[in-house]
Protein backbone atom coordinates (compact mmCIF):
# COMPACT_ATOMS: atom_id res chain seq x y z
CA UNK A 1 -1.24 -40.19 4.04
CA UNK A 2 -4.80 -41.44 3.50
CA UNK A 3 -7.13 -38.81 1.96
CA UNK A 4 -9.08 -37.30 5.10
CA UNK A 5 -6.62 -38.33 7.55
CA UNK A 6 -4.03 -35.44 7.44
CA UNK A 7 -3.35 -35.86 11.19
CA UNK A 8 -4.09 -38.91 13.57
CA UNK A 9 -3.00 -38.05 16.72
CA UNK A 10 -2.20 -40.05 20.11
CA UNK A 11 -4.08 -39.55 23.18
CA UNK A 12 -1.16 -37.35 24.32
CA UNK A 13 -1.38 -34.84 21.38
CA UNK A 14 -5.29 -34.85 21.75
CA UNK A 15 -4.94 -34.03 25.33
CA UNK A 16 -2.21 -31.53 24.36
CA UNK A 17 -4.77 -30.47 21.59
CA UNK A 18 -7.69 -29.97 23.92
CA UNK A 19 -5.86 -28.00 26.72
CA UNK A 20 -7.06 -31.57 28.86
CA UNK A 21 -4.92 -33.82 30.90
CA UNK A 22 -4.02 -37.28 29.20
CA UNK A 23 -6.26 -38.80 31.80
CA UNK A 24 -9.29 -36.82 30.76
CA UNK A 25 -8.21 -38.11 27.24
CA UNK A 26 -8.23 -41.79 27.76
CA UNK A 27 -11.06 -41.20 29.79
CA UNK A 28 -13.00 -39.74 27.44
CA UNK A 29 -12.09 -41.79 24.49
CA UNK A 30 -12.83 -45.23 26.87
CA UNK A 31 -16.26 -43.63 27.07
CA UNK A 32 -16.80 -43.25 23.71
CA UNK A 33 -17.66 -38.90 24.38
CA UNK A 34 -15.26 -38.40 21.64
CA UNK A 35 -14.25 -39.16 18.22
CA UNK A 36 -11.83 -42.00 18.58
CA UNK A 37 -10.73 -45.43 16.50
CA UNK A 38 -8.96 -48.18 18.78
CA UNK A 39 -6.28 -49.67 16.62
CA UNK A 40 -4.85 -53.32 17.78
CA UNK A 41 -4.84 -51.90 21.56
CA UNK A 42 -4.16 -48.07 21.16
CA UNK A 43 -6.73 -45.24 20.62
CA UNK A 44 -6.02 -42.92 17.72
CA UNK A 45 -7.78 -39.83 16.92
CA UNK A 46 -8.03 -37.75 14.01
CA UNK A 47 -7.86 -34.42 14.31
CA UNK A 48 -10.77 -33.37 11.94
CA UNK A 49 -13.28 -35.66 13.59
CA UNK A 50 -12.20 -33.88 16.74
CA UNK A 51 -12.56 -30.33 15.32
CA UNK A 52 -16.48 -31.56 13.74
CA UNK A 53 -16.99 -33.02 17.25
CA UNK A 54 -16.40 -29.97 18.99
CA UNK A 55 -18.36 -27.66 16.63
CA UNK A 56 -21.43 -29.76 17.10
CA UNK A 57 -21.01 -29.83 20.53
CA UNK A 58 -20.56 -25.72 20.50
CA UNK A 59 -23.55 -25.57 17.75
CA UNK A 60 -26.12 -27.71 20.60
CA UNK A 61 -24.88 -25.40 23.30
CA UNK A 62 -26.15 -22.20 21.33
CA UNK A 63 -29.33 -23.57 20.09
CA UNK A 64 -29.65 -24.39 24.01
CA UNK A 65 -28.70 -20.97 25.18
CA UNK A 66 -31.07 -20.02 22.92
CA UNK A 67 -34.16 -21.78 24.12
CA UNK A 68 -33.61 -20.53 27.49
């Protein structure tokens, strides 16, 4: 495996991963709201982006609970 990409995961594992439904996955990753890397025509995702992802998105919402 390539240094830094210990686990790539499908949209079903993410989904799995995130308590989400696959929909909300492919969803999400179509958007661009998540970490994600289309390879020929499937989206792959690797699981440390998603854990940095979802820290930042947990670090904005205290600095906004913060503020208020």
């Amino acid at each position: 495996m390539i240094e830094g990409f210990e686990e790539i995961m499908t949209h079903q594992e993410t989904a799995k991963y995130l308590t989400i439904g696959k929909s909300l996955s492919y969803k999400m990753g179509k958007g661009r709201k998540n970490p994600a890397v289309k390879i020929a025509n499937q989206w792959r995702f690797i699981k440390e982006d998603i854990d940095r992802w979802l820290q930042e998105i947990r670090n904005k919402e205290i600095v906004s609970n913060k503020e208020k």
